[in-house]
Protein backbone atom coordinates (compact mmCIF):
# COMPACT_ATOMS: atom_id res chain seq x y z
CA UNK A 1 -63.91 39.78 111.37
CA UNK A 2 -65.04 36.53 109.60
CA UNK A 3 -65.85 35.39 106.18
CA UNK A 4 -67.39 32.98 104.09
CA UNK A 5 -65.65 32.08 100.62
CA UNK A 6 -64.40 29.27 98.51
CA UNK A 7 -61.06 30.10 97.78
CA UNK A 8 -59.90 28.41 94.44
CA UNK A 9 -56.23 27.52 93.21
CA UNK A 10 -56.22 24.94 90.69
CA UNK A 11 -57.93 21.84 91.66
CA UNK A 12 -57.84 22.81 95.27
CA UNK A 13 -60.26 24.60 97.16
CA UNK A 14 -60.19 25.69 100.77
CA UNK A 15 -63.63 26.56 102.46
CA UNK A 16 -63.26 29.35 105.33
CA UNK A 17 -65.50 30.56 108.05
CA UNK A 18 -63.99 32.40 110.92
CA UNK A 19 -60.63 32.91 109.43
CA UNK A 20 -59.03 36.25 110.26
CA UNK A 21 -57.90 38.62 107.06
CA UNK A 22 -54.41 37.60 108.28
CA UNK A 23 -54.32 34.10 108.18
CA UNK A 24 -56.68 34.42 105.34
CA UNK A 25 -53.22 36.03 103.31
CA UNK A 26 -50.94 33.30 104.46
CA UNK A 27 -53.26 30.61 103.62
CA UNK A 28 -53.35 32.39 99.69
CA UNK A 29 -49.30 32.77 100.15
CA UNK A 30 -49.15 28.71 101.10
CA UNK A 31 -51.55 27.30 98.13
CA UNK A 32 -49.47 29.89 95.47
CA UNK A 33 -46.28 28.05 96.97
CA UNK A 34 -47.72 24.38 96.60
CA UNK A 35 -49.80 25.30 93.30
CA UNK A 36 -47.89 25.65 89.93
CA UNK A 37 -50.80 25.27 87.89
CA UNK A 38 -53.22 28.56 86.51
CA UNK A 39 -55.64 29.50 84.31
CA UNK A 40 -54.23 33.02 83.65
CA UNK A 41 -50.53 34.40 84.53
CA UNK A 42 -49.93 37.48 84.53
CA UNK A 43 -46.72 39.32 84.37
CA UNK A 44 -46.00 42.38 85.97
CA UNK A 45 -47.94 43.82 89.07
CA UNK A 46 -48.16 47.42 88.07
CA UNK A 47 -51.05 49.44 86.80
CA UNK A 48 -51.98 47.41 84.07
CA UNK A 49 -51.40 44.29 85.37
CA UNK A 50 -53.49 44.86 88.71
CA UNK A 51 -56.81 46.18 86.74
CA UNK A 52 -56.25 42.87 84.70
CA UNK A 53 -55.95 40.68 87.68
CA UNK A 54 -59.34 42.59 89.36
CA UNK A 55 -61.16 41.74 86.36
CA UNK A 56 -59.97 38.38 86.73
CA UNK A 57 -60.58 38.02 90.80
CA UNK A 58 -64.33 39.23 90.33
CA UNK A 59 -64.60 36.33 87.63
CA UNK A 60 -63.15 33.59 90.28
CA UNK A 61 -60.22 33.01 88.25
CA UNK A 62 -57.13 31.47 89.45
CA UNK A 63 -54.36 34.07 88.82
CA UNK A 64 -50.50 34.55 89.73
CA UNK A 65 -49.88 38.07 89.36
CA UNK A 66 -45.46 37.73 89.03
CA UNK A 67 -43.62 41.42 89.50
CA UNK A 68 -40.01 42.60 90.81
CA UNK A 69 -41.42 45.75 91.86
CA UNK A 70 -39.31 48.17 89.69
CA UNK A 71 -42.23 50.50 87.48
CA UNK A 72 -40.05 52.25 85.07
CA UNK A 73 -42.28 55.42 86.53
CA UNK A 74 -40.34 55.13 89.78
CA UNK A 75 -38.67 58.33 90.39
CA UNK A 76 -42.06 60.20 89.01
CA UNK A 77 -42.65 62.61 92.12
CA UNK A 78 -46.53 62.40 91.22
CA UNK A 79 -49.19 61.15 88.87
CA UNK A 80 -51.99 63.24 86.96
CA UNK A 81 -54.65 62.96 84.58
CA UNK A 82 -55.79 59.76 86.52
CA UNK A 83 -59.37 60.67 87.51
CA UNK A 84 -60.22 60.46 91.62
CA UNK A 85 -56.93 59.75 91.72
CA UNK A 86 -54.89 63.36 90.18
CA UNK A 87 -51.53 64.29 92.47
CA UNK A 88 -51.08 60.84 93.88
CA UNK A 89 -47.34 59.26 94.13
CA UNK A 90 -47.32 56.58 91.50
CA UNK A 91 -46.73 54.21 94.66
CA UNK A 92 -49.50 55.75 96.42
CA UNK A 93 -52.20 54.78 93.33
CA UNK A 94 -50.10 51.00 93.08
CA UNK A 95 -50.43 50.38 96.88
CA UNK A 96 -54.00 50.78 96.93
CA UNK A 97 -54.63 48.86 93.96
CA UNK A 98 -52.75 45.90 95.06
CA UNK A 99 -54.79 45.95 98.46
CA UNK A 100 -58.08 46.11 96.60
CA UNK A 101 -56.78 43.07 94.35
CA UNK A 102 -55.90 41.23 97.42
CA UNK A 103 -59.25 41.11 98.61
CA UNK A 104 -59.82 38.31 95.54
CA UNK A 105 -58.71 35.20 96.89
CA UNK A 106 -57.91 33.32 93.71
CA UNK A 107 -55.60 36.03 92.84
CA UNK A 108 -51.89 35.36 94.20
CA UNK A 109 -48.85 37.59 93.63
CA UNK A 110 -45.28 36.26 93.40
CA UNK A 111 -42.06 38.71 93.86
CA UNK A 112 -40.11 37.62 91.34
CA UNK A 113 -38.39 38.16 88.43
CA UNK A 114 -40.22 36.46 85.41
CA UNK A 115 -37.17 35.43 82.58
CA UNK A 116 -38.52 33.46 79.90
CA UNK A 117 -41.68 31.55 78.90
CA UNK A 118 -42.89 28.76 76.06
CA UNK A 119 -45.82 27.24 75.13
CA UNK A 120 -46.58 24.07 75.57
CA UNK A 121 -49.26 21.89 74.51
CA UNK A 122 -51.31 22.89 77.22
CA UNK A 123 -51.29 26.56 77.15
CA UNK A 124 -48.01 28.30 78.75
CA UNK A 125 -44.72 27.63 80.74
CA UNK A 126 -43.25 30.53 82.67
CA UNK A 127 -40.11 30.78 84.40
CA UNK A 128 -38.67 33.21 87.09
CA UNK A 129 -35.47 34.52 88.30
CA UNK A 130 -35.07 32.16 91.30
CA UNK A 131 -35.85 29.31 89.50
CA UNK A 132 -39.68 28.77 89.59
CA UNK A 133 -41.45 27.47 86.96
CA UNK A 134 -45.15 27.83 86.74
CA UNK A 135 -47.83 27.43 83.87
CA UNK A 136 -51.11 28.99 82.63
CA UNK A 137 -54.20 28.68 79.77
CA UNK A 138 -53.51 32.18 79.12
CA UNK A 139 -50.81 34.78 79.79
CA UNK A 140 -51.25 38.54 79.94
CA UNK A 141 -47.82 40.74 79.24
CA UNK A 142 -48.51 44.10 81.40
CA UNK A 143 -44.32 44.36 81.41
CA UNK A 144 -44.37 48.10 80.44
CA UNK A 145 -41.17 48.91 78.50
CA UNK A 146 -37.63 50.39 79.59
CA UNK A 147 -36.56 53.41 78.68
CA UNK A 148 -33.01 53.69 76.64
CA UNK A 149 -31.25 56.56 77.81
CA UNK A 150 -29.35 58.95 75.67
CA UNK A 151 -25.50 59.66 76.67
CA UNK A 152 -26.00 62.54 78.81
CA UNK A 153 -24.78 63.71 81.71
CA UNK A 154 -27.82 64.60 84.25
CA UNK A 155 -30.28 63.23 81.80
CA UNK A 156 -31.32 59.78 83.71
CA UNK A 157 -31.71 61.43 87.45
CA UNK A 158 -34.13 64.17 85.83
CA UNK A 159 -35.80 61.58 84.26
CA UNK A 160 -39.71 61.41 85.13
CA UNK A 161 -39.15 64.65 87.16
CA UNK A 162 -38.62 67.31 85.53
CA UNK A 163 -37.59 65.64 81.85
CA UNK A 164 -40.68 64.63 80.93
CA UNK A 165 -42.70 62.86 77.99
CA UNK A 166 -46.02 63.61 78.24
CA UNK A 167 -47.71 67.20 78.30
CA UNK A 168 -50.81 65.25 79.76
CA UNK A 169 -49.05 63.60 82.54
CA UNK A 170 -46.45 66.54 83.48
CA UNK A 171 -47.44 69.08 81.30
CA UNK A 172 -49.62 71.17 84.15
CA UNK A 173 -47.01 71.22 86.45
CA UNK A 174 -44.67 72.95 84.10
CA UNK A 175 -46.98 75.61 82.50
CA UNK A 176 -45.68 78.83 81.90
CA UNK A 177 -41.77 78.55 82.20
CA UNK A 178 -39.07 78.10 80.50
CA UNK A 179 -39.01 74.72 78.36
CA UNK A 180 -36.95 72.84 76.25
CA UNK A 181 -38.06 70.38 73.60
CA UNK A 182 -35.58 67.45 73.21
CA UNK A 183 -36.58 66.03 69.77
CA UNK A 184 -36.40 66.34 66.50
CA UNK A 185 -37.90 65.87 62.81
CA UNK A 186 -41.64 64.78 63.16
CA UNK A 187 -41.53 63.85 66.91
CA UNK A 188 -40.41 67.53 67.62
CA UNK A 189 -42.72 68.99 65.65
CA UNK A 190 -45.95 66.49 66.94
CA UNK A 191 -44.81 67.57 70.28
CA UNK A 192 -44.19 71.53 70.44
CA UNK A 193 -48.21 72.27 69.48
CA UNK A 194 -48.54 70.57 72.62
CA UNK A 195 -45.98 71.80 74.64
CA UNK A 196 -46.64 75.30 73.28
CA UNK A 197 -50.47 75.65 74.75
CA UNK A 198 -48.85 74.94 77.73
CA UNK A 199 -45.93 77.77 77.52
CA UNK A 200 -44.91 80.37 75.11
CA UNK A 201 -40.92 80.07 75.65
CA UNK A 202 -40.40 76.61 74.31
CA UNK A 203 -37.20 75.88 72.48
CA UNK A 204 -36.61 72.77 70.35
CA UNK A 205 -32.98 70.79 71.14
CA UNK A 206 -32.25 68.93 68.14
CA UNK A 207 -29.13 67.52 69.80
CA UNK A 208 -27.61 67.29 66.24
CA UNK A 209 -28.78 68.47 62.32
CA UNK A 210 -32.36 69.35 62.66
CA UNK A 211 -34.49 67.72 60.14
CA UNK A 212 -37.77 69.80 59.48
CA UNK A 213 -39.11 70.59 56.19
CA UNK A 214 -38.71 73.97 54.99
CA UNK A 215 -42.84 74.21 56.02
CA UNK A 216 -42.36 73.24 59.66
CA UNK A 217 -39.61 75.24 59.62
CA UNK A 218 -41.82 78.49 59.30
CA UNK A 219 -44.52 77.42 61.22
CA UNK A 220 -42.14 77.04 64.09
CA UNK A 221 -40.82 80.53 63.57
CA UNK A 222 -44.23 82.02 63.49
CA UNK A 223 -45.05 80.93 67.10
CA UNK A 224 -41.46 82.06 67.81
CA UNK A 225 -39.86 78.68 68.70
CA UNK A 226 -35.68 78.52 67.94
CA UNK A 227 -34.36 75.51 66.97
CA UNK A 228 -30.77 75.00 68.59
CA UNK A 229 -28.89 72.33 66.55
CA UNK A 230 -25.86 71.82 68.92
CA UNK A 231 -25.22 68.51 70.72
CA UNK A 232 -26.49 68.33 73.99
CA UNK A 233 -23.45 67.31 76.78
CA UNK A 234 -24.77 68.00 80.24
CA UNK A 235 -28.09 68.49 81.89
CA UNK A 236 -27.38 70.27 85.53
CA UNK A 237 -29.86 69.67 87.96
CA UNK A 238 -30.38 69.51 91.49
CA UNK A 239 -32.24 66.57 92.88
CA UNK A 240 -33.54 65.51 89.09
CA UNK A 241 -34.63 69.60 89.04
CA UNK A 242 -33.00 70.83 86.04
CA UNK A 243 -31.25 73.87 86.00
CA UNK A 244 -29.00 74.61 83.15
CA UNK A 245 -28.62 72.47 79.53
CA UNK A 246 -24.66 72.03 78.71
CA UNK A 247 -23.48 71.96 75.13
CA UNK A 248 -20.92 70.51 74.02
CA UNK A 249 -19.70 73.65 72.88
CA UNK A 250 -19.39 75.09 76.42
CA UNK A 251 -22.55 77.29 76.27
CA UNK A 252 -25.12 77.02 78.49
CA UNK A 253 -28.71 77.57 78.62
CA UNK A 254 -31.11 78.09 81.39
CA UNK A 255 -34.37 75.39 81.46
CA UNK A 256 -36.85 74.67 83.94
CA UNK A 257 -38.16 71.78 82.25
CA UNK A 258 -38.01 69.57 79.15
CA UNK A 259 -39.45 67.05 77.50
CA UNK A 260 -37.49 64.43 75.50
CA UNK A 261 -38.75 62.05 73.18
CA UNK A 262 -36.28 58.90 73.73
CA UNK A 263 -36.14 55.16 72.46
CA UNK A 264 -37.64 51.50 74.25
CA UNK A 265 -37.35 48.74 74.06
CA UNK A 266 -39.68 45.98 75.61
CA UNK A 267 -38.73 45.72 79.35
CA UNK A 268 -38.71 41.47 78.85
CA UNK A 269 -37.73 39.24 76.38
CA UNK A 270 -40.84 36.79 76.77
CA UNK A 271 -42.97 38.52 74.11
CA UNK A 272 -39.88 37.44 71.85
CA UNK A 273 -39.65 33.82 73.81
CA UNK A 274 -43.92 33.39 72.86
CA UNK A 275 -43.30 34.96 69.29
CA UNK A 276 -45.38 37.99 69.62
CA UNK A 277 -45.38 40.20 66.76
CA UNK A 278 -44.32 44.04 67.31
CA UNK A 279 -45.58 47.04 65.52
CA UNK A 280 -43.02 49.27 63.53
CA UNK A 281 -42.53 51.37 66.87
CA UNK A 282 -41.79 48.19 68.70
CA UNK A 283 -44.76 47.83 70.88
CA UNK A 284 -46.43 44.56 71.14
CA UNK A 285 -49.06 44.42 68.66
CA UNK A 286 -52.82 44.18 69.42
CA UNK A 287 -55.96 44.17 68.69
CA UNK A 288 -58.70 45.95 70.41
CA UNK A 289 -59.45 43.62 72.84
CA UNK A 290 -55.72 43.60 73.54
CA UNK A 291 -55.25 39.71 72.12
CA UNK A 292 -51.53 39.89 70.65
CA UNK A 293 -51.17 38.11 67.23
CA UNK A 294 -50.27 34.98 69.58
CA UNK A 295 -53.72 32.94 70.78
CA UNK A 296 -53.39 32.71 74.30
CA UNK A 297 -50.81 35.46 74.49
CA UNK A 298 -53.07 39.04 75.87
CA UNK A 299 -51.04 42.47 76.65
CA UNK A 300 -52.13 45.83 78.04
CA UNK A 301 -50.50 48.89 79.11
CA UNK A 302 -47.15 50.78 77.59
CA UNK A 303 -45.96 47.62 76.13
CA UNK A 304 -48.41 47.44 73.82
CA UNK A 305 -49.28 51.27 72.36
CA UNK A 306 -47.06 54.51 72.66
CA UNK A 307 -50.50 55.89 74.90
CA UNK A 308 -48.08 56.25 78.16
CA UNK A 309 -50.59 56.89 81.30
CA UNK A 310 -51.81 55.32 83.94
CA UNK A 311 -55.41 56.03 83.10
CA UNK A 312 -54.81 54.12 80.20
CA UNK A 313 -52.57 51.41 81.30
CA UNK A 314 -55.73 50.55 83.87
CA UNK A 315 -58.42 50.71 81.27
CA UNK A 316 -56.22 48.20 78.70
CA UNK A 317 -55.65 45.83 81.71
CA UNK A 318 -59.38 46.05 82.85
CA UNK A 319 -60.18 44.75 78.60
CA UNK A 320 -57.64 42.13 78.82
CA UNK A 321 -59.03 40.58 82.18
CA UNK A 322 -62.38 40.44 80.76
CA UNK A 323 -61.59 39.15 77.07
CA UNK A 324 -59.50 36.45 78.67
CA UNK A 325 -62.03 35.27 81.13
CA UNK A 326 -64.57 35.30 77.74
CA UNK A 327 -61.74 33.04 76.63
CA UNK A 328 -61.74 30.97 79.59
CA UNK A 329 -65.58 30.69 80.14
CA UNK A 330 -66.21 29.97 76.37
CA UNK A 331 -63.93 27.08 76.26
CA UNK A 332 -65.46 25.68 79.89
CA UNK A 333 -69.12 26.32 78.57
């Protein structure tokens, strides 16, 4: 197989003819290596940051793409609500993303660890794990967030499987059994209209003092949903399947799913490094062209708005890419 394409990185540009796909790669891997200079970084190779980096590719724009390869979706047996692409492993959808974005020569990808970035007076400086150091005109934050874990037992290995956040996602899969509600106050009660399309034996686990008002209360009891106040201890599973809920108490409950509504924080301290304002909820604030309140600074995905999906971590990455090669063209034109 041959080709015929320019292939940009920075200020150098290698013309090929009869190279084959493979040597094509290496060449890429080779300029990325000698090349520290970009016009857009952009951290984290996931869903978000790959529909960015396409955008950017079909605009000839010379992109490093730096990931460590850990999606905080990683034990999630499968994805949904992702049109064309409904029941795929999360790695499934990734790995065929990543080989579509490969086929764009001025995009490179880096496995690495990104650790801390600045500005400088020429746009962006951004350092790694092993000690690379690379800069940008723009930078585009697709770092998802990491999920804080409560204290207990089970909860962490049932995580993404069958503890679950979103009805949308997961919510299919688990119709029609037995399901807990791990939340309380407004969160609980935003979530079990939800939940409670999707099954009529849904109980609420306030893990402590429930705090409804005497109005939610009632409406709760009217679609006959118990609210059990005890602290949770133990989640028994087996293989992330739950089981049983433990309280601390010593009773038990039988549960074949739940949903939990649980704290983040943003999976990277850069946002703080670039001084990137956060919303109350602690996502990165943006507009709707995903520009954070930082010029320069873009970020898409579940970083930047409490929307978790894939089909919306793409669709945020595919508006970044294209407002920051506006940027990039408006400031060359």
């Amino acid at each position: 197989m041959t080709r015929r394409e320019v292939i940009k990185q920075g200020s150098l540009a290698v013309l090929s003819t009869t190279l084959p796909n493979s040597l094509i790669g290496f060449t890429k891997f080779n300029v990325m290596e000698k090349n520290k200079n970009f016009e857009v970084i952009i951290i984290g190779g996931s869903y978000a940051g790959l529909s960015a980096a396409m955008a950017l590719g079909r605009s000839l724009r010379n992109v490093l793409i730096i990931d460590s390869g850990k999606p905080c979706n990683i034990q999630t047996p499968h994805s949904h609500n992702f049109l064309t692409q409904d029941g795929k492993t999360p790695k499934e959808i990734s790995t065929i993303a990543k080989q579509q974005v490969e086929q764009y020569n001025t995009v490179s990808f880096l496995n690495d660890l990104a650790i801390n970035g600045r500005k400088t007076p020429l746009g962006f400086e951004i350092k790694t794990e092993n000690k690379k150091v690379f800069t940008a005109k723009k930078i585009i934050l697709a770092t998802g967030v990491q999920d804080k874990m409560p204290n207990i037992k089970g909860f962490s290995e049932c995580w993404g499987i069958s503890v679950i956040h979103c009805p949308y996602c997961h919510g299919y899969e688990h119709k029609a059994v037995k399901t807990a509600l791990i939340a309380n106050g407004e969160r609980a009660f935003h979530m079990a209209p939800l939940i409670n399309n999707l099954t009529e034996d849904l109980t609420i686990l306030t893990n402590g003092s429930m705090d409804f008002e005497e109005s939610q209360i009632k409406k709760l009891k009217a679609h006959n949903i118990e609210a059990i106040e005890k602290e949770i201890l133990e989640l028994e599973h087996h293989n992330g399947y739950i089981e049983k809920i433990v309280f601390k108490d010593g009773s038990k409950e039988n549960f074949l799913a739940a949903y939990a509504a649980i704290p983040f924080e943003q999976h990277t301290s850069i946002p703080f490094d670039l001084e990137c304002e956060l919303t109350e909820q602690g996502h990165i604030k943006v507009d709707f062209f995903q520009q954070t309140t930082v010029d320069g600074v873009f970020a898409c995905g579940d970083n930047s708005s409490p929307m978790r999906s894939v089909a919306y971590a793409v669709a945020t990455g595919n508006i970044a890419g294209a407002m920051v090669n506006k940027e990039l063209s408006s400031e060359q034109f």
